[in-house]
Protein backbone atom coordinates (compact mmCIF):
# COMPACT_ATOMS: atom_id res chain seq x y z
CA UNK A 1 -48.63 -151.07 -96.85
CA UNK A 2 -45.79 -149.64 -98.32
CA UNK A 3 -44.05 -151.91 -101.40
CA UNK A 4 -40.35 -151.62 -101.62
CA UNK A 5 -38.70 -151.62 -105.28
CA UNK A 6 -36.00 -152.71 -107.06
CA UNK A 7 -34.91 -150.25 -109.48
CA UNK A 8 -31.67 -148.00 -110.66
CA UNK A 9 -33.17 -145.04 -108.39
CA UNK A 10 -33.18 -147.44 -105.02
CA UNK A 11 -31.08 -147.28 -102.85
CA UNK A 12 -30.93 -151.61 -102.52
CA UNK A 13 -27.67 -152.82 -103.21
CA UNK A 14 -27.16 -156.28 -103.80
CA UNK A 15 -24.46 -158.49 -102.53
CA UNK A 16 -21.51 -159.41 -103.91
CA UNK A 17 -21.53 -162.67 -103.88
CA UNK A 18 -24.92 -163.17 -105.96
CA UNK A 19 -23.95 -162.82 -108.91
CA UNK A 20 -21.73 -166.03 -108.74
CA UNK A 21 -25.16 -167.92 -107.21
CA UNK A 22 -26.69 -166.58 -110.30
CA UNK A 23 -23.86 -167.92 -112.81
CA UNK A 24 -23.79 -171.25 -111.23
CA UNK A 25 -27.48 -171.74 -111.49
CA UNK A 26 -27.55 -170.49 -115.18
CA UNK A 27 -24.33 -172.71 -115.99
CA UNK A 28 -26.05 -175.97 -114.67
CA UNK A 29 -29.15 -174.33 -116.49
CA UNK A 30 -27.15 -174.22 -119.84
CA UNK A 31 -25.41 -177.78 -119.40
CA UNK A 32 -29.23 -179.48 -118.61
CA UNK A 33 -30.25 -178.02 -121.72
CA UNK A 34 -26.83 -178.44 -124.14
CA UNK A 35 -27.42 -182.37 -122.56
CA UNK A 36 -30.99 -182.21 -123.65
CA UNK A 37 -30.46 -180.96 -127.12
CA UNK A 38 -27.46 -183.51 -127.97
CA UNK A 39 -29.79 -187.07 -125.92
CA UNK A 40 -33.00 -186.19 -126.14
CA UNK A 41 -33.17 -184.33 -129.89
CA UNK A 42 -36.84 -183.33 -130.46
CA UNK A 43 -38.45 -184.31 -127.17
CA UNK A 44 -40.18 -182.78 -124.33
CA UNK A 45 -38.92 -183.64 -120.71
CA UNK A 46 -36.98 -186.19 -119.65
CA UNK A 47 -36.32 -189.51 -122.27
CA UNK A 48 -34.54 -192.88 -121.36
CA UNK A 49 -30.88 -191.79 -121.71
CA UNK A 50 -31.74 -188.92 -119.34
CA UNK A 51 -33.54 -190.53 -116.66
CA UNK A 52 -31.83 -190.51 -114.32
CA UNK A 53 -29.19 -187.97 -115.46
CA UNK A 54 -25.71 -189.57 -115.68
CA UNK A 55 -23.64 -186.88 -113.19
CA UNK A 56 -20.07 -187.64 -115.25
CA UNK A 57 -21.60 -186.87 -118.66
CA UNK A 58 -23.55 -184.24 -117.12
CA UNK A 59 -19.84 -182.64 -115.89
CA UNK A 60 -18.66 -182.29 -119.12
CA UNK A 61 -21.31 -180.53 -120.77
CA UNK A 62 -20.88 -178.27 -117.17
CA UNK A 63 -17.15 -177.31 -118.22
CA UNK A 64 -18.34 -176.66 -121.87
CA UNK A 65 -20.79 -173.66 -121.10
CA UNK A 66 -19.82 -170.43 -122.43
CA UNK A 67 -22.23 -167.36 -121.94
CA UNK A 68 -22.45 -164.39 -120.98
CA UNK A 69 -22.97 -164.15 -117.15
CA UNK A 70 -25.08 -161.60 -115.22
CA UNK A 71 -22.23 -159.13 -114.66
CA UNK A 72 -21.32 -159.27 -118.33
CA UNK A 73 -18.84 -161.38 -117.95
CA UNK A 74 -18.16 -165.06 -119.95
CA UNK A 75 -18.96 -167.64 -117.59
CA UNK A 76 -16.34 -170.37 -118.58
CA UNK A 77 -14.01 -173.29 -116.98
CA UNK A 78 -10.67 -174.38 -118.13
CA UNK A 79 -9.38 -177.83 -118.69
CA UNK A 80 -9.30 -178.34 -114.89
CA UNK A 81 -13.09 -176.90 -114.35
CA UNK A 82 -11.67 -173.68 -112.86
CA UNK A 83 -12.87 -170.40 -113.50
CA UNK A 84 -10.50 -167.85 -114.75
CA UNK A 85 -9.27 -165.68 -112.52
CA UNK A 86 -10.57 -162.34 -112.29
CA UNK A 87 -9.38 -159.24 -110.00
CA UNK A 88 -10.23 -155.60 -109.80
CA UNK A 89 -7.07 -153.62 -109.25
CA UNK A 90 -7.63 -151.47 -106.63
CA UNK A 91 -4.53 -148.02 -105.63
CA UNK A 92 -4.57 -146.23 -102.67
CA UNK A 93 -5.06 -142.48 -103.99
CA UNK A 94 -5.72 -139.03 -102.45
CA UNK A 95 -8.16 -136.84 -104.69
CA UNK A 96 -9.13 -133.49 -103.22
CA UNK A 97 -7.20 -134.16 -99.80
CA UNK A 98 -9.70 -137.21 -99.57
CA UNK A 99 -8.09 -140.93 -99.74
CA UNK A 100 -9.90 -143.53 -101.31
CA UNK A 101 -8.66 -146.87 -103.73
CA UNK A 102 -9.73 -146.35 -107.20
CA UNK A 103 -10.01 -149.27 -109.56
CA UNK A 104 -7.24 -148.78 -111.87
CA UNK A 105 -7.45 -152.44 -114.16
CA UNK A 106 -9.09 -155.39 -114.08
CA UNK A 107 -7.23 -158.99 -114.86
CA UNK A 108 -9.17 -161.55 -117.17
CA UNK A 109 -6.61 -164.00 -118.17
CA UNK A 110 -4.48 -160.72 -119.04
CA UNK A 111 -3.72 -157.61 -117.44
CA UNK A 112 -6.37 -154.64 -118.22
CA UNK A 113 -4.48 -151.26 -116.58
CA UNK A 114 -5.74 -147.56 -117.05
CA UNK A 115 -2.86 -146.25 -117.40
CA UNK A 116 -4.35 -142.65 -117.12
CA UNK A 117 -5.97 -143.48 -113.62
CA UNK A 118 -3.17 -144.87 -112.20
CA UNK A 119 -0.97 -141.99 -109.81
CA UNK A 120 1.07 -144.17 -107.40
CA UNK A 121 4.97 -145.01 -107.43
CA UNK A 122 6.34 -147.24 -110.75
CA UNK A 123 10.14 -147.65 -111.66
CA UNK A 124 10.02 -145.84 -114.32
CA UNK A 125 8.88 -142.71 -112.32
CA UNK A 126 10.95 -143.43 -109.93
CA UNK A 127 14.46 -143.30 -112.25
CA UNK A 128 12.90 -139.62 -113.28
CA UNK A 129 12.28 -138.31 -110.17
CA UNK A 130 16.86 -138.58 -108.06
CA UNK A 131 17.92 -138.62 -112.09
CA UNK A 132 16.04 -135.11 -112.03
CA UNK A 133 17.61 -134.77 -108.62
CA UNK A 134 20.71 -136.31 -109.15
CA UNK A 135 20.85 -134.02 -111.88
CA UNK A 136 19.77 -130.58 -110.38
CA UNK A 137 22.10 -131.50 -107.06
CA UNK A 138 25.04 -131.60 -109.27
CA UNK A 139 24.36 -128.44 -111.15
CA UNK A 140 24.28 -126.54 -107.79
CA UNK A 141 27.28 -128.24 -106.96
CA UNK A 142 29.35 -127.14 -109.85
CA UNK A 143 28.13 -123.86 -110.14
CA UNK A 144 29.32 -122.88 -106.23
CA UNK A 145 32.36 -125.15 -106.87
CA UNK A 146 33.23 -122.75 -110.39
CA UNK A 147 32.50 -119.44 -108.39
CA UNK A 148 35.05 -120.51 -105.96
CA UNK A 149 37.89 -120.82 -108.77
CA UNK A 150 36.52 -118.05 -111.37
CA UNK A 151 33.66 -115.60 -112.60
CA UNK A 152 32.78 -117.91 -115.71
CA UNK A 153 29.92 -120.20 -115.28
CA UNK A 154 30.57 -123.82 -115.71
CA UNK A 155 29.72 -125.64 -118.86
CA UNK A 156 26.20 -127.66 -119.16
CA UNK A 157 23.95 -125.77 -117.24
CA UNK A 158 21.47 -124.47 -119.08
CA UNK A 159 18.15 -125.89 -119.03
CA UNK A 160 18.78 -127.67 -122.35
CA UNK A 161 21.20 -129.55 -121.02
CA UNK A 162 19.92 -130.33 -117.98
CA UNK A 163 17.16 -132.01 -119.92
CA UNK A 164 19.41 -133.76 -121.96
CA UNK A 165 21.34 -135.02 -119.14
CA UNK A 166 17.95 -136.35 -117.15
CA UNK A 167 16.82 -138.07 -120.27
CA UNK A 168 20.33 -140.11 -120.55
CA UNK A 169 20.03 -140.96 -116.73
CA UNK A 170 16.45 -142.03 -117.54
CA UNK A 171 17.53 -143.93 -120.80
CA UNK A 172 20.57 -145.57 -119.64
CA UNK A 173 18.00 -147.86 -117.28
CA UNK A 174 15.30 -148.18 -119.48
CA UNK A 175 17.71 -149.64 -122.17
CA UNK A 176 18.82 -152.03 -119.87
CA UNK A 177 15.25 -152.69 -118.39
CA UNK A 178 14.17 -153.70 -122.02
CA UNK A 179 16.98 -156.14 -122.51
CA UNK A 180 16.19 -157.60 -119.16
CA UNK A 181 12.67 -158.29 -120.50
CA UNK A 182 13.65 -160.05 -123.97
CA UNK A 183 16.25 -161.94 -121.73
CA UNK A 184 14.64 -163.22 -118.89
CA UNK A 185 10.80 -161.97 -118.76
CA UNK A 186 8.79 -162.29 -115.65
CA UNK A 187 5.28 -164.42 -115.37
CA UNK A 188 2.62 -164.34 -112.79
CA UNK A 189 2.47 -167.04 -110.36
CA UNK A 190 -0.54 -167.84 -107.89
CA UNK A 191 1.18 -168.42 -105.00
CA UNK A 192 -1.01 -170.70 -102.55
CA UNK A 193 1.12 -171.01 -99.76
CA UNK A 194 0.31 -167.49 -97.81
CA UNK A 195 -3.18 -168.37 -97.51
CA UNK A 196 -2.83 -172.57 -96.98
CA UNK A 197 -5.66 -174.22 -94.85
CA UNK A 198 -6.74 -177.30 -94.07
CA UNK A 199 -10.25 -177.13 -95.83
CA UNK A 200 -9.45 -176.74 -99.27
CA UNK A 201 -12.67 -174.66 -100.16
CA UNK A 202 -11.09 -171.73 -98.02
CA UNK A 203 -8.19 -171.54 -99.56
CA UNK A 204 -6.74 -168.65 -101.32
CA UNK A 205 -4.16 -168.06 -103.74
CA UNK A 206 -2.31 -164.57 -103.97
CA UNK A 207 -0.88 -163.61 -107.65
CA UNK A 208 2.52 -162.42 -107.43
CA UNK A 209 5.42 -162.17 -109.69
CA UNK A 210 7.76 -164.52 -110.69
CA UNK A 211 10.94 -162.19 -110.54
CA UNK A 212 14.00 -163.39 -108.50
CA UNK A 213 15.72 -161.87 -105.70
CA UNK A 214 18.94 -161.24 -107.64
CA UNK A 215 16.85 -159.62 -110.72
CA UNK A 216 15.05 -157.80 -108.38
CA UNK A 217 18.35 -156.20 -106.91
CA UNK A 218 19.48 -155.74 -110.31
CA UNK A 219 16.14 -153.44 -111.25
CA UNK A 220 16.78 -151.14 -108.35
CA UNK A 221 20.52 -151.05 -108.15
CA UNK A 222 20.60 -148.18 -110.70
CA UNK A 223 17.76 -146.47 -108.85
CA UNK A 224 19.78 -146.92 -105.60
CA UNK A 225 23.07 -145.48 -108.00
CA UNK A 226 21.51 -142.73 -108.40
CA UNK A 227 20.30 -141.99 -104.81
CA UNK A 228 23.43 -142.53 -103.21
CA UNK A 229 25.03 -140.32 -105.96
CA UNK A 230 22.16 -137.11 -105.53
CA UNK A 231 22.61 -137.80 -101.62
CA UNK A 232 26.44 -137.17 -101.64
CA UNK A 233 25.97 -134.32 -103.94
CA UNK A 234 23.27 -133.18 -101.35
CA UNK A 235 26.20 -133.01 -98.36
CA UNK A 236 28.45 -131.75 -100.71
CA UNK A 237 26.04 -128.88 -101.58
CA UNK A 238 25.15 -128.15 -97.40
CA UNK A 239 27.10 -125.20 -97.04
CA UNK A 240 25.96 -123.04 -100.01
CA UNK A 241 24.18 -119.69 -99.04
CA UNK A 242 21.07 -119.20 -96.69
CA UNK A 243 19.27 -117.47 -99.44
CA UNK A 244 19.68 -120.17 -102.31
CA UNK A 245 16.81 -122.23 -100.35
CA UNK A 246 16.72 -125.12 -102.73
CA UNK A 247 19.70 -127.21 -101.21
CA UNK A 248 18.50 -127.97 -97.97
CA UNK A 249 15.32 -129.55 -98.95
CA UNK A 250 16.99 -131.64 -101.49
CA UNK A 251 19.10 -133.35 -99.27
CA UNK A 252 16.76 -133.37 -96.30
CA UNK A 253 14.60 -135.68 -98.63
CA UNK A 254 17.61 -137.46 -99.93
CA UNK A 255 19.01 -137.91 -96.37
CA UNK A 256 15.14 -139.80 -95.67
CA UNK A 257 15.06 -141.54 -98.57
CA UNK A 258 18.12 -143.40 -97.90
CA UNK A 259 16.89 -144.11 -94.03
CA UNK A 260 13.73 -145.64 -95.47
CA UNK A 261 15.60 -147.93 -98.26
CA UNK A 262 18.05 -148.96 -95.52
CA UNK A 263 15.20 -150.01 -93.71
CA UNK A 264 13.43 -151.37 -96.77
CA UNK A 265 16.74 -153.79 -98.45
CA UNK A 266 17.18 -155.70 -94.88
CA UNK A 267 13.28 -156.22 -93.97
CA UNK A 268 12.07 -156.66 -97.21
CA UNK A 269 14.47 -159.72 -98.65
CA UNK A 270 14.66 -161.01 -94.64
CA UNK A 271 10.61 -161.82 -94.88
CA UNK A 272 11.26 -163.12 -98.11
CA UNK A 273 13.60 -165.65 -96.74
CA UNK A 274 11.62 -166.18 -93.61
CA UNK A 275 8.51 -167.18 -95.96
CA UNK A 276 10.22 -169.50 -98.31
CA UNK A 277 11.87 -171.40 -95.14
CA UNK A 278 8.50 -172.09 -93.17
């Protein structure tokens, strides 16, 4: 008969949840044996103070192990005799027209990010991108504005100075983003109350910040500045020639921008409120 094998060239894969059987046999494995070593120095088997095993004293010697598990990771319990938490960071990416989430960090007590892997939506990316905007709306604006009155071009529109406008936009927030931080930093919180059951053992605790509504508005009110600012800029700049095609599809995207953060303000801090109150 044929003899299936375990090997790196099978095509087995095991299930996820064996490795934690695995660490919880080796951990009571460890604790027998760290017991052993301490009560029963230099003997073979079982001796008086170990038979039978005392299940307290046994517990402690359980939330001492430390050692390496059979993922690689330490297998270790805190003061409470929980494991620390640890998550794969997962973001929804599209590689080669294909969608898939890529593991972008891991957290271990701390946060592990790859920076280079991760391609999704941060603040900071998102101040570059209407001050960019904001920026090249305005430009437009004032050159069509200047033809109007005279031949000269207007001042501070080279490309010079459009990068050293962007980068003040940008700066302006990130200044005040890093004052924020020394001020009043944010912590993570595992927030148990989403995922709340009867049975304890099911339960589930999501980790979210600890940032406040009103800090929250704070963070994107300069984003939402600078929106509002590229999007009037972006009607202002409607009527410019057919040929200078660059106009229009700034301010269609500014025009849906601001429908989807109208949308966004009222929904987002209304299931807030609707959470905290049940």
């Amino acid at each position: 008969a044929d003899r299936e094998r375990i090997g790196q060239d099978s095509s087995y894969e095991q299930e996820g949840k064996v490795q934690f059987v695995i660490d919880a046999v080796y951990a009571m494995g460890h604790a027998l044996h760290n017991m052993h070593k301490n009560l029963c120095p230099g003997k073979v088997g079982l001796c008086p103070r170990m038979d039978p095993v005392d299940g307290v004293e046994l517990l402690k010697y359980i939330r001492n192990v430390n050692f390496s598990g059979i993922a690689g990771t330490p297998v270790t319990f805190n003061e409470n005799g929980d494991a620390p938490g640890r998550y794969d960071i997962y973001q929804y990416q599209i590689r080669n027209s294909t969608p898939e989430y890529k593991v972008i960090g891991q957290w271990t007590d701390h946060l592990h990010l790859k920076v280079r892997l991760g391609a999704g939506w941060c603040p900071r990316r998102g101040r570059a991108r209407y001050a960019a905007l904001l920026t090249k709306t305005n430009r437009i604006y004032r050159i069509f504005e200047q033809g109007k009155k005279s031949v000269s071009a207007p001042r501070f529109i080279s490309p010079a100075s459009q990068l050293v406008i962007t980068f003040s936009l940008i700066s302006l927030q990130l200044v005040g983003v890093c004052i924020w931080f020394i001020v009043d930093p944010s912590h993570s919180v595992i927030d148990y109350e989403d995922q709340r059951t009867t049975n304890p053992h099911f339960a589930r605790g999501i980790l979210k910040c600890d940032i406040s509504d009103l800090s929250l508005i704070c963070l994107l009110g300069y984003s939402m500045l600078l929106m509002v600012t590229c999007t009037v800029y972006a009607i202002k700049t409607r009527g410019v020639p057919e040929t200078f095609n660059e106009a229009k599809p700034i301010g269609f995207t500014m025009y849906t921008t601001c429908i989807v953060w109208l949308a966004f303000i009222p929904i987002f801090f209304g299931t807030s409120q609707s959470a905290e109150k049940v």
